[in-house]
C-alpha atoms as a PDB file:
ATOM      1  CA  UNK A   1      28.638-106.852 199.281  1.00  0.00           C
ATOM      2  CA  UNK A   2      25.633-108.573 199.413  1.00  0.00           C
ATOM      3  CA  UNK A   3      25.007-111.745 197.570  1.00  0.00           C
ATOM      4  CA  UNK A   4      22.203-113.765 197.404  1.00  0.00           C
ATOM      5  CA  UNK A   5      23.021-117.301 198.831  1.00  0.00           C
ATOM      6  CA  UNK A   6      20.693-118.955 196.106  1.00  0.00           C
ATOM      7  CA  UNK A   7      22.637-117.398 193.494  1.00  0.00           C
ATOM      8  CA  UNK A   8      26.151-119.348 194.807  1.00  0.00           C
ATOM      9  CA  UNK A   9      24.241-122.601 195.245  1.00  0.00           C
ATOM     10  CA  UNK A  10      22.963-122.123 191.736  1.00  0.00           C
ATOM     11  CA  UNK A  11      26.577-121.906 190.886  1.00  0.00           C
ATOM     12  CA  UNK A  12      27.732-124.588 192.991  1.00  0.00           C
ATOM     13  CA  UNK A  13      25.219-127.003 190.704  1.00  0.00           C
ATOM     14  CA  UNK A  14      26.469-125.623 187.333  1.00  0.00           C
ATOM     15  CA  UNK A  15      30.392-127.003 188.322  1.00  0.00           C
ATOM     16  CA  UNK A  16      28.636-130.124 189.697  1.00  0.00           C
ATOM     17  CA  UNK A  17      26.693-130.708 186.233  1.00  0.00           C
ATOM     18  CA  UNK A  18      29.277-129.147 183.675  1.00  0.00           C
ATOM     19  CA  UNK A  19      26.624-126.798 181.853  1.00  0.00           C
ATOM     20  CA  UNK A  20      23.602-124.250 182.036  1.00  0.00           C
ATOM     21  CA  UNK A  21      21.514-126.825 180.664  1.00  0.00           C
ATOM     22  CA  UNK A  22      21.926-129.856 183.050  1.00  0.00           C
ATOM     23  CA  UNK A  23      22.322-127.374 185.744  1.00  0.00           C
ATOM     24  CA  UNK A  24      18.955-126.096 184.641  1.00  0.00           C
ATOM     25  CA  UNK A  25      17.204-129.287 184.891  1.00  0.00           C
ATOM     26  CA  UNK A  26      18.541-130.330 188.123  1.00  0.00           C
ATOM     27  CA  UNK A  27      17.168-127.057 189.454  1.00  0.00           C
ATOM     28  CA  UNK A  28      13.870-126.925 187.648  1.00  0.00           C
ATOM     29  CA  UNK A  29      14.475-123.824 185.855  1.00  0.00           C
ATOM     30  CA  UNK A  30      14.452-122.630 182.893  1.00  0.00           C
ATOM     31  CA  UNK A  31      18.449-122.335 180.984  1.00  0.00           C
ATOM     32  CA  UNK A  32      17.596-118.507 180.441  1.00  0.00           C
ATOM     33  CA  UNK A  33      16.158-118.082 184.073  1.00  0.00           C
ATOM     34  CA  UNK A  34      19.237-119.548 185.283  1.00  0.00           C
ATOM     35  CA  UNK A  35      21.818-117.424 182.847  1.00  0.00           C
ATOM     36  CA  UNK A  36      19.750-114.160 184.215  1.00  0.00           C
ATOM     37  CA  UNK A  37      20.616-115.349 187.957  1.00  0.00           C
ATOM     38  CA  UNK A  38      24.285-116.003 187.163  1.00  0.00           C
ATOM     39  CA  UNK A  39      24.565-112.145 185.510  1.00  0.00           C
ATOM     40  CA  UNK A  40      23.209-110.978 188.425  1.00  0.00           C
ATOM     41  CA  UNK A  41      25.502-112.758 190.846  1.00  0.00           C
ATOM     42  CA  UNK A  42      28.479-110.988 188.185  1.00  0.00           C
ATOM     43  CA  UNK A  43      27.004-107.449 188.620  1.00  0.00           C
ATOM     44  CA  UNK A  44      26.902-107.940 192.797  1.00  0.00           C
ATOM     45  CA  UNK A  45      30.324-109.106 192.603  1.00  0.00           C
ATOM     46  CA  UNK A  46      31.579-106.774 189.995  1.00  0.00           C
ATOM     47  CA  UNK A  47      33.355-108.896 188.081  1.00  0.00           C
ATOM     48  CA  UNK A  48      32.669-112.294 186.362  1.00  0.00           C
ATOM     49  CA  UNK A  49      32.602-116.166 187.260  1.00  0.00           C
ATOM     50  CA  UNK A  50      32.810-117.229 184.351  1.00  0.00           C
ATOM     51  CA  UNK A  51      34.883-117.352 180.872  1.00  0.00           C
ATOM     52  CA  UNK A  52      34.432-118.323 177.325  1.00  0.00           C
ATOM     53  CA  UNK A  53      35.795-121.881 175.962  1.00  0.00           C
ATOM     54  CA  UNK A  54      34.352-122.059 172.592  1.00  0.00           C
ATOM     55  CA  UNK A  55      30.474-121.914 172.859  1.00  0.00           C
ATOM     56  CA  UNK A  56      30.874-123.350 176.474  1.00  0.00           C
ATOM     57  CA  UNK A  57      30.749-120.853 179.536  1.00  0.00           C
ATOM     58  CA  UNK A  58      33.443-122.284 182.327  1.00  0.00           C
ATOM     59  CA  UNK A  59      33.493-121.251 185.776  1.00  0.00           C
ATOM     60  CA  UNK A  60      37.052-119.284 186.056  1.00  0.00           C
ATOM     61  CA  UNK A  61      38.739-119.585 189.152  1.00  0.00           C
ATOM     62  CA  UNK A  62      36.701-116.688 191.592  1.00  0.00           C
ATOM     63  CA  UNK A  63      33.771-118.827 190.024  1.00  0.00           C
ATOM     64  CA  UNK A  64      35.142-122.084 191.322  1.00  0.00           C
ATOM     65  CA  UNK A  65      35.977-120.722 194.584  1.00  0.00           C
ATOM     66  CA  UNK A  66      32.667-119.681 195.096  1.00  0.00           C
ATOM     67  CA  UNK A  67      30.834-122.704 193.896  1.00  0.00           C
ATOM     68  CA  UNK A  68      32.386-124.331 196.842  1.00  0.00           C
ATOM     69  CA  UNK A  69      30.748-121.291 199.381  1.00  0.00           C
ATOM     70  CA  UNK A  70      27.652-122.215 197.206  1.00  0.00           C
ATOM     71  CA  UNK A  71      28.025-126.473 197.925  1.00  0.00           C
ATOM     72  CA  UNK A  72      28.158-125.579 201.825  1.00  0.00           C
ATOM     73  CA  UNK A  73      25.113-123.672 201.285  1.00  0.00           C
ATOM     74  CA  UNK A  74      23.025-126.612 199.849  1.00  0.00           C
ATOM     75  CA  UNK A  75      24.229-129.230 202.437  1.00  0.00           C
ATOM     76  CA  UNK A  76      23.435-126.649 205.272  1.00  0.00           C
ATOM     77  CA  UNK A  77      19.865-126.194 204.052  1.00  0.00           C
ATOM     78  CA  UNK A  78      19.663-130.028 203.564  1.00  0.00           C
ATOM     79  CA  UNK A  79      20.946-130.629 206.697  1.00  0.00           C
ATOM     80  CA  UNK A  80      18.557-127.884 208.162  1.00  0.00           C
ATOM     81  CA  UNK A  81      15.745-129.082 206.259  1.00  0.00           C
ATOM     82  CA  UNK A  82      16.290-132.950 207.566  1.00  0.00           C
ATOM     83  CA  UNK A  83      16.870-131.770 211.114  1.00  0.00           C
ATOM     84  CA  UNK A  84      12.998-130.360 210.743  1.00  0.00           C
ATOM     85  CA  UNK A  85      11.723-132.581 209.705  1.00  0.00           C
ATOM     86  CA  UNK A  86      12.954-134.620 212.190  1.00  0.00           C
ATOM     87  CA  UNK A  87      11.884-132.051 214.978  1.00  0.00           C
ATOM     88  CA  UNK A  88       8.665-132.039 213.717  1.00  0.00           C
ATOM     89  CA  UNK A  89       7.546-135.646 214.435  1.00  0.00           C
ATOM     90  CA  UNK A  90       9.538-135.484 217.822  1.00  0.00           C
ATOM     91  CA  UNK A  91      12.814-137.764 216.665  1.00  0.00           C
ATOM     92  CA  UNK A  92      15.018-134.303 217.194  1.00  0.00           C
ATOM     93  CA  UNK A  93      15.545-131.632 219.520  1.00  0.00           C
ATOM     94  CA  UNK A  94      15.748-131.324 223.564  1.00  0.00           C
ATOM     95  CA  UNK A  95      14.055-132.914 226.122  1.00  0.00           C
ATOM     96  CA  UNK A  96      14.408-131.338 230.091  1.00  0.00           C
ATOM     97  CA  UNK A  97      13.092-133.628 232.649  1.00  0.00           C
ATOM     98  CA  UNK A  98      12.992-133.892 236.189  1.00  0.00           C
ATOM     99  CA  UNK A  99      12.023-136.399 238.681  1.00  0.00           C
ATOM    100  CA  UNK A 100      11.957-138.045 242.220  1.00  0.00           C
ATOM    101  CA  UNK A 101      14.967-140.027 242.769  1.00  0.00           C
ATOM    102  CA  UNK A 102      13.010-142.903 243.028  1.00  0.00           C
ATOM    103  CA  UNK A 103      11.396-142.328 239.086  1.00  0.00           C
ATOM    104  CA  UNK A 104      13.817-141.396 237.824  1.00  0.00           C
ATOM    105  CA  UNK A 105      15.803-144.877 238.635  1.00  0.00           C
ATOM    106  CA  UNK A 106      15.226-147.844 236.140  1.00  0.00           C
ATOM    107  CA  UNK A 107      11.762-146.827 235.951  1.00  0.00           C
ATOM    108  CA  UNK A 108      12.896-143.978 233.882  1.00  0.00           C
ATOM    109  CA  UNK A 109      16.192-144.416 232.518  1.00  0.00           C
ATOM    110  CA  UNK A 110      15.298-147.808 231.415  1.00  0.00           C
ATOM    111  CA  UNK A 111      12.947-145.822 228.851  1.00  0.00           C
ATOM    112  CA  UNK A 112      15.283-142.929 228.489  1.00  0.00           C
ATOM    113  CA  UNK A 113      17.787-145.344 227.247  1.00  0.00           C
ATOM    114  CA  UNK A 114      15.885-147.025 224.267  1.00  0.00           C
ATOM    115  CA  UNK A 115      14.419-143.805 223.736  1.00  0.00           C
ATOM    116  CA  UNK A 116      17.703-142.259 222.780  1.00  0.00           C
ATOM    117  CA  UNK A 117      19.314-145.173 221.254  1.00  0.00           C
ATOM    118  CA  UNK A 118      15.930-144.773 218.955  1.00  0.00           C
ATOM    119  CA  UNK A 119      16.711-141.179 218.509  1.00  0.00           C
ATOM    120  CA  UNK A 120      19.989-140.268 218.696  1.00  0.00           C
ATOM    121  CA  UNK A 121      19.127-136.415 217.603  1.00  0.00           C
ATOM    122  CA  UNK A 122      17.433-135.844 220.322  1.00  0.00           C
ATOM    123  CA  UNK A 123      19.122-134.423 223.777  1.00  0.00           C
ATOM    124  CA  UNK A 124      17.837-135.279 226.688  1.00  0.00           C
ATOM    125  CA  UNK A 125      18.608-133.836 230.255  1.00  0.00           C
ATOM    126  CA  UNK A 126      17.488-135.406 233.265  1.00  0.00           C
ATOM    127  CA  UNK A 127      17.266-133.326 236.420  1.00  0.00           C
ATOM    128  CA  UNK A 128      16.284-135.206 240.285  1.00  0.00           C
ATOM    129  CA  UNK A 129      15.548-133.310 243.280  1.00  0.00           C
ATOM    130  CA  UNK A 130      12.666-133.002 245.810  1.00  0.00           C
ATOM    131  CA  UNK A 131       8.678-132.137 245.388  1.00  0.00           C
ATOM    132  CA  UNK A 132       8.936-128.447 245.822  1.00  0.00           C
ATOM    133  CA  UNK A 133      12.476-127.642 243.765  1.00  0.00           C
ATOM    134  CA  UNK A 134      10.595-130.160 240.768  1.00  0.00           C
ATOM    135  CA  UNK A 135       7.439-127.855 240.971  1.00  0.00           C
ATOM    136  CA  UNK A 136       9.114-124.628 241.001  1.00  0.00           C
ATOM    137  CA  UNK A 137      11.779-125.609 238.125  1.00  0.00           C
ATOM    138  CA  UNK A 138       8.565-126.775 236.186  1.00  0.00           C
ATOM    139  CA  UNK A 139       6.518-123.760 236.768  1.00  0.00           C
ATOM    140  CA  UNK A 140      10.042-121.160 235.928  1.00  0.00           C
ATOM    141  CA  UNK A 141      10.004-123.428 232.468  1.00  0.00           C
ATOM    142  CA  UNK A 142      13.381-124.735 233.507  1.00  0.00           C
ATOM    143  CA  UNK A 143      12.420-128.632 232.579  1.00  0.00           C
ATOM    144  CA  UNK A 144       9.274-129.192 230.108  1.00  0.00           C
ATOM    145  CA  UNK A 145       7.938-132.176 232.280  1.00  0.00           C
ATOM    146  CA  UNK A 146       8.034-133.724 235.517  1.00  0.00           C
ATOM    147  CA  UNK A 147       7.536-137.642 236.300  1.00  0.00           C
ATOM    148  CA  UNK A 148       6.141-138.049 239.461  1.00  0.00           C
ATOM    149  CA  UNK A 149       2.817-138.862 241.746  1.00  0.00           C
ATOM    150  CA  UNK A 150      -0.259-136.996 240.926  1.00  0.00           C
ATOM    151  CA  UNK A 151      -0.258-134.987 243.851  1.00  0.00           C
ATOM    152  CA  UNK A 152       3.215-133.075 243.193  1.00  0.00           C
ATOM    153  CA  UNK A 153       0.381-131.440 240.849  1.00  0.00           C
ATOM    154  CA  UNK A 154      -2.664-131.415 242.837  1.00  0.00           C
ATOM    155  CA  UNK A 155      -2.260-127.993 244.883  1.00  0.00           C
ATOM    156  CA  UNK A 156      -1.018-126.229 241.747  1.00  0.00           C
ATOM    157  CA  UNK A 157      -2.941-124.666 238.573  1.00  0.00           C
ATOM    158  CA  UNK A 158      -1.839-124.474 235.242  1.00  0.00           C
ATOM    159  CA  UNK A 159      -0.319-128.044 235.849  1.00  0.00           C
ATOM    160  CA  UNK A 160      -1.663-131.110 233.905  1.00  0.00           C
ATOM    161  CA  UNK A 161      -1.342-134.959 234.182  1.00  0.00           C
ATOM    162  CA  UNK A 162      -1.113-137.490 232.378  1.00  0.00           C
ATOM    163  CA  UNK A 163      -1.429-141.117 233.949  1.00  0.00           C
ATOM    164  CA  UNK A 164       1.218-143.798 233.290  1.00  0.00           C
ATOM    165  CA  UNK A 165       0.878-146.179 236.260  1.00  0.00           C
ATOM    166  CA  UNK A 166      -0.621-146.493 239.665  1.00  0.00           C
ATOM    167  CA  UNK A 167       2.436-146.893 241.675  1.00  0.00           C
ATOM    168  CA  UNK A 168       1.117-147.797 244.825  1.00  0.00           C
ATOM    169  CA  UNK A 169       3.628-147.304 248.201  1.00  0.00           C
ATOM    170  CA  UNK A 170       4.401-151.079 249.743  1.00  0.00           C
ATOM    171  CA  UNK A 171       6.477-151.964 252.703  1.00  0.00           C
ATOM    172  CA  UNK A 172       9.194-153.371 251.860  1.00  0.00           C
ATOM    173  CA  UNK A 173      12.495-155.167 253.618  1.00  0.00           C
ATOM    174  CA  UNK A 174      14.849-157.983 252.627  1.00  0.00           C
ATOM    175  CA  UNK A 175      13.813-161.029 251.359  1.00  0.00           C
ATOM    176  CA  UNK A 176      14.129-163.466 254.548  1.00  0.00           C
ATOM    177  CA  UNK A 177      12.969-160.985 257.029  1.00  0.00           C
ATOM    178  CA  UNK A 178      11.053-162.261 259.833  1.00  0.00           C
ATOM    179  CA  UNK A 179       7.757-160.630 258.439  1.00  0.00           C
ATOM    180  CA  UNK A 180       7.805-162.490 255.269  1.00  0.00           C
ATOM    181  CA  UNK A 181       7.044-165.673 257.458  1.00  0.00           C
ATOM    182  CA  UNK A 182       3.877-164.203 258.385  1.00  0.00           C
ATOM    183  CA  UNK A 183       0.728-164.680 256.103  1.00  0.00           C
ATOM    184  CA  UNK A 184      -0.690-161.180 257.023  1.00  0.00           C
ATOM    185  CA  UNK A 185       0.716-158.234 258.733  1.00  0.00           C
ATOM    186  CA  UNK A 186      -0.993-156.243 260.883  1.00  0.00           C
ATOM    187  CA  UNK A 187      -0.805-153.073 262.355  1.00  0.00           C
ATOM    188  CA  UNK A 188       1.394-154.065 265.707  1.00  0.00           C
ATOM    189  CA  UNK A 189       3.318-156.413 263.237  1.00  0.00           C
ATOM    190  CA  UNK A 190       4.787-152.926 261.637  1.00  0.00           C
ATOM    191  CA  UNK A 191       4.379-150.779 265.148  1.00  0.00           C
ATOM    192  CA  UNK A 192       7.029-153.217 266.711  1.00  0.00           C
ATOM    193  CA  UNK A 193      10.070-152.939 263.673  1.00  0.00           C
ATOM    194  CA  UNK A 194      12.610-150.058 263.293  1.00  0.00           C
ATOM    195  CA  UNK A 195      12.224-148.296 260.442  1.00  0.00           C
ATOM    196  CA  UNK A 196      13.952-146.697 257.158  1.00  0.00           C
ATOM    197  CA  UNK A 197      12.221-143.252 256.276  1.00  0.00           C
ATOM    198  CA  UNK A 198      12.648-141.350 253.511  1.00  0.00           C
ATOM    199  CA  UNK A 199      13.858-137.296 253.654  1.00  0.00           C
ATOM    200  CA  UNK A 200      11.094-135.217 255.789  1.00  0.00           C
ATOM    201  CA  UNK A 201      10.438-133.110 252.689  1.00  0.00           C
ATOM    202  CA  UNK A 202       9.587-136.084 250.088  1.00  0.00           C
ATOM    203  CA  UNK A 203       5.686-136.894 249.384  1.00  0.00           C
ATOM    204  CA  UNK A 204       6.712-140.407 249.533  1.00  0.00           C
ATOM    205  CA  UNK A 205       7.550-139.785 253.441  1.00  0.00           C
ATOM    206  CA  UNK A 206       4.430-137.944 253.533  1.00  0.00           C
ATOM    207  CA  UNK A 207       2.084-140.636 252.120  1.00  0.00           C
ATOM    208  CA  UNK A 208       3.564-143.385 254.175  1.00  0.00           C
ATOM    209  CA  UNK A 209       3.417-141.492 257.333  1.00  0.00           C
ATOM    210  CA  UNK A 210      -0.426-140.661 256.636  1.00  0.00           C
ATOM    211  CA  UNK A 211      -1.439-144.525 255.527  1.00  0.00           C
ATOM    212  CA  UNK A 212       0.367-145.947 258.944  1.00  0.00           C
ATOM    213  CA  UNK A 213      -1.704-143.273 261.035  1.00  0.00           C
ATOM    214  CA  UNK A 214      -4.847-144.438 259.092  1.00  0.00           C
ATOM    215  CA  UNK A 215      -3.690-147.925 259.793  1.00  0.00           C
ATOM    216  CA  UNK A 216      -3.280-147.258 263.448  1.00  0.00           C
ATOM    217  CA  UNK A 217       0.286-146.551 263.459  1.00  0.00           C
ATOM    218  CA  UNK A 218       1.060-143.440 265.681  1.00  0.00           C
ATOM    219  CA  UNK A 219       4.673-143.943 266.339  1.00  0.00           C
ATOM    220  CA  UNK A 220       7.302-145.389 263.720  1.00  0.00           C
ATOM    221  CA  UNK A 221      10.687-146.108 265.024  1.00  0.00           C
ATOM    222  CA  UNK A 222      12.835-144.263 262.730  1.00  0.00           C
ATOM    223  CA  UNK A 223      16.311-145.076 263.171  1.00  0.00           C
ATOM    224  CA  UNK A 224      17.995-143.919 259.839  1.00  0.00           C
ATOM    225  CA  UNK A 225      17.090-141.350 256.715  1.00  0.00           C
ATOM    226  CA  UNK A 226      17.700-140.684 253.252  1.00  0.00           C
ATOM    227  CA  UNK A 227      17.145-139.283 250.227  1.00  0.00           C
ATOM    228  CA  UNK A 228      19.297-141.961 248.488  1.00  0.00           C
ATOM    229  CA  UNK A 229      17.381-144.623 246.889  1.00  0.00           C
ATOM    230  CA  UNK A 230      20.330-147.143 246.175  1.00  0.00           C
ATOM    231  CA  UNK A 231      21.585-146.433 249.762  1.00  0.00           C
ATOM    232  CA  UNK A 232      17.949-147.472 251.160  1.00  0.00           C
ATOM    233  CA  UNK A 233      18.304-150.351 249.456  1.00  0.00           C
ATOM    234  CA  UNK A 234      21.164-151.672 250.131  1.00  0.00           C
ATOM    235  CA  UNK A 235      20.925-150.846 253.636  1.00  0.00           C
ATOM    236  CA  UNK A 236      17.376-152.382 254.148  1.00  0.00           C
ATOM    237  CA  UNK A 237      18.534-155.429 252.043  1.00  0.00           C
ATOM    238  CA  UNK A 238      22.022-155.871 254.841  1.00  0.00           C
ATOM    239  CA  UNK A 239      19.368-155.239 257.832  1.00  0.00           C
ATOM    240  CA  UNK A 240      15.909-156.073 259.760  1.00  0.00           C
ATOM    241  CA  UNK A 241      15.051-152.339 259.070  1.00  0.00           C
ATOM    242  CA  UNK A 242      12.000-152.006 256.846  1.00  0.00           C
ATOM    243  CA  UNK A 243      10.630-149.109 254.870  1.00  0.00           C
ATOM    244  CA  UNK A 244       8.408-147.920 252.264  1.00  0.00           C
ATOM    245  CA  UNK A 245       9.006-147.911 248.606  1.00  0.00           C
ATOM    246  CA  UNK A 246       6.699-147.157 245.810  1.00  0.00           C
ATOM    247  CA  UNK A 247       6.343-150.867 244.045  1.00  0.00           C
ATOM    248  CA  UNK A 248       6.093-150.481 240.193  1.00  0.00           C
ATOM    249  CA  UNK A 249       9.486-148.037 239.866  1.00  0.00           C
ATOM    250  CA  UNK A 250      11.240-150.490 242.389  1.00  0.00           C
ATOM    251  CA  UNK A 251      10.299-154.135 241.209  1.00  0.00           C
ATOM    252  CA  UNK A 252      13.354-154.136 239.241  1.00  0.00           C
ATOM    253  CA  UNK A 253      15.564-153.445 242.506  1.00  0.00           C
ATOM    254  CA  UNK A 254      14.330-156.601 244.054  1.00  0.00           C
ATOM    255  CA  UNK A 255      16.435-158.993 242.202  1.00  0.00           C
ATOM    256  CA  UNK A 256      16.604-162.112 245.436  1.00  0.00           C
ATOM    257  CA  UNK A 257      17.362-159.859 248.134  1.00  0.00           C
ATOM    258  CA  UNK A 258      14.230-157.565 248.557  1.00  0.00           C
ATOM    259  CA  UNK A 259      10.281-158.327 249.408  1.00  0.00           C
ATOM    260  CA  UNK A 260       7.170-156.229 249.298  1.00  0.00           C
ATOM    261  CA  UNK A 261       4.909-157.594 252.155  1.00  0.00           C
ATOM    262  CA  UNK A 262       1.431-158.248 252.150  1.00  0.00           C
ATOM    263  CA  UNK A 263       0.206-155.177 253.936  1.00  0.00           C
ATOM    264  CA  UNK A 264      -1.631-152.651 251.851  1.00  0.00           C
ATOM    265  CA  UNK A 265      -3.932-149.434 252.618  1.00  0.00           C
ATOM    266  CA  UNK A 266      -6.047-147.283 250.253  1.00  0.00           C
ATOM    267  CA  UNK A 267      -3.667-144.457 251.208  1.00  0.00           C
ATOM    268  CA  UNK A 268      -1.051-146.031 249.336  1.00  0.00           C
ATOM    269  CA  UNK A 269      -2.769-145.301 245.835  1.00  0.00           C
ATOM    270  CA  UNK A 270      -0.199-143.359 244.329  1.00  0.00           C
ATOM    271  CA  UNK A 271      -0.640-142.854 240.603  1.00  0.00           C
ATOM    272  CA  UNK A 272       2.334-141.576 238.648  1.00  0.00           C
ATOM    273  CA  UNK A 273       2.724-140.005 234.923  1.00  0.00           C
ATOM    274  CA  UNK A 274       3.788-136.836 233.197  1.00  0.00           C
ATOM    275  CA  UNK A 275       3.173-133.608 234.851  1.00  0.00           C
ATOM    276  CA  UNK A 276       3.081-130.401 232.509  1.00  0.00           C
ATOM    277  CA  UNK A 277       2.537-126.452 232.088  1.00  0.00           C
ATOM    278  CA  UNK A 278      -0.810-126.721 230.801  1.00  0.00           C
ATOM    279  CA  UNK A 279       0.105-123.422 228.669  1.00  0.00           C
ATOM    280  CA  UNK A 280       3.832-124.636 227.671  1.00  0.00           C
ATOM    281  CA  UNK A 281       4.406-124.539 223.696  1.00  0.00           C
ATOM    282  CA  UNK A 282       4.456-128.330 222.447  1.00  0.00           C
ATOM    283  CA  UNK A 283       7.156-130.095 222.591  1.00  0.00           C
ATOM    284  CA  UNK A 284       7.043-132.688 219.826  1.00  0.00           C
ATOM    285  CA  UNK A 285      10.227-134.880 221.563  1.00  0.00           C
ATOM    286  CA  UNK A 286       7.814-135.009 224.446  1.00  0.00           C
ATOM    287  CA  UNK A 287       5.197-136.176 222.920  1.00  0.00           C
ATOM    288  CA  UNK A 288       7.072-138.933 220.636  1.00  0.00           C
ATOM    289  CA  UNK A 289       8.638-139.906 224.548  1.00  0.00           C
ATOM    290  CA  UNK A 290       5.178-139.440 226.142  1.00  0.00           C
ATOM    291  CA  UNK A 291       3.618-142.039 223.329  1.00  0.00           C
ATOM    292  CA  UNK A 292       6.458-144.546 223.898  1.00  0.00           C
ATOM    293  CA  UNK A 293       6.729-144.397 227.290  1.00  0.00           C
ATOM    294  CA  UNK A 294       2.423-145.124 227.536  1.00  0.00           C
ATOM    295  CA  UNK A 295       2.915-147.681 225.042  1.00  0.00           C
ATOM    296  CA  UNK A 296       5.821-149.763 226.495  1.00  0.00           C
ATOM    297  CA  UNK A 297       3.245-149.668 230.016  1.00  0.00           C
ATOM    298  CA  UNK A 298       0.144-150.891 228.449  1.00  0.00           C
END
């Protein structure tokens, strides 16, 4: 049997208002527009909804049993219409990400977190891993954007960026290390420590490796690795090791137990934002995260 859903909501109104007429107005129809949609829900059905008291017409009992099919109607269309409407300026919906473990620290969650709090239809899922498995879960469409330096981007097309901040790489090591004594650092200054490096397949192992040879650094002494952030940190903040760190996303790690030092390099200009599919769909969530996220950095 196949009834048309507008026809029970119809219904559903004339219980909740208690005649044609009200029922009518509520709907903006006409009373005889409305009586014609109700004798065509009784010749579907085969039977009628409603009975004769007087000059009233009352819904029987099939009719009231129906109006209630007919009231989950209307809330699931308002509810569907409200969830659009939402979606469409970006406060509903999903949002995939995926990021360095570094970014996607306090940087990131920080944001994530009033984001959601903001928007509490929207789902977010936040994915970590290393340069290449962020690229190729980007490029498969299996996250919608990736935060991370501009050159996870660089060798690839179809990829856009969008700049947030220039995260530049410092050196960094706990807070009443012997270096911090020292006004300037210099090359041999860095040459003689023992070092914490990063994983070999990070860009952030990459960059620093490539500044210190510019800086004429040809051997570090590495004597531990990681890809764990909070485990770099804690380590280099319990030793003399130093290592690198990009500064912006790890300011709020410092707390009293962590220093940058005064030893930069053009090398270390690493600028970090929002890496897309230039030919994805748009993703209104993204954008309403995108806008925040620029705004809460300017």
């Amino acid at each position: 049997m196949n009834l048309d859903p507008k026809h029970l909501a119809q219904l559903s109104v004339i219980v909740e208002a208690g005649s044609f007429q009200m029922a009518a107005d509520r709907l903006a129809l006409t009373q005889p527009a409305l009586s014609r949609n109700m004798r065509t829900l009784e010749a579907r059905l085969g039977t009628v909804v409603f009975q004769r008291e007087g000059r009233r017409s009352v819904p029987n009992a099939l009719g009231l049993k129906l109006a209630r099919s007919g009231l989950a109607i209307r809330i699931a269309e308002e509810q569907a219409g409200n969830y659009a409407s939402l979606a469409a300026t970006g406060s509903a919906g999903e949002l995939r990400i995926g990021a360095p473990p570094i970014v996607a620290g306090r940087f990131l969650t920080s944001a994530l977190s009033r984001f959601m709090i903001d928007n509490p239809n929207c789902r977010v899922e936040l994915r970590t891993g290393l340069v290449h498995e962020l690229r190729s879960m980007l490029e498969r469409g299996q996250i919608d954007v990736v935060f991370g330096p501009q050159n996870l981007a660089n060798p690839v097309e179809g990829l856009e960026f969008t700049p947030l901040i220039d995260d530049r790489v410092g050196i960094m090591c706990r807070k009443d290390h012997p270096l911090t004594q020292k006004r300037a650092i210099m090359a041999p200054d860095l040459m003689s420590q023992t070092w914490l490096a990063h994983s070999r397949g990070s860009l952030l192992r990459q960059q620093t490796e490539a500044a210190m040879i510019a800086s004429g650094i040809h051997h570090m002494h590495i004597v531990c690795e990681t890809d764990s952030i909070r485990s770099a940190l804690e380590i280099v903040a319990n030793t003399d090791l130093i290592t690198s760190m990009p500064m912006e996303s790890t300011r709020t790690y410092l707390e009293d137990k962590l220093a940058f030092l005064p030893f930069d390099h053009p090398q270390f200009h690493r600028p970090l934002g929002a890496i897309c599919r230039s030919n994805a769909s748009a993703n209104p969530v993204l954008g309403n995260f995108l806008a925040k996220l620029v705004q809460e950095q300017s």
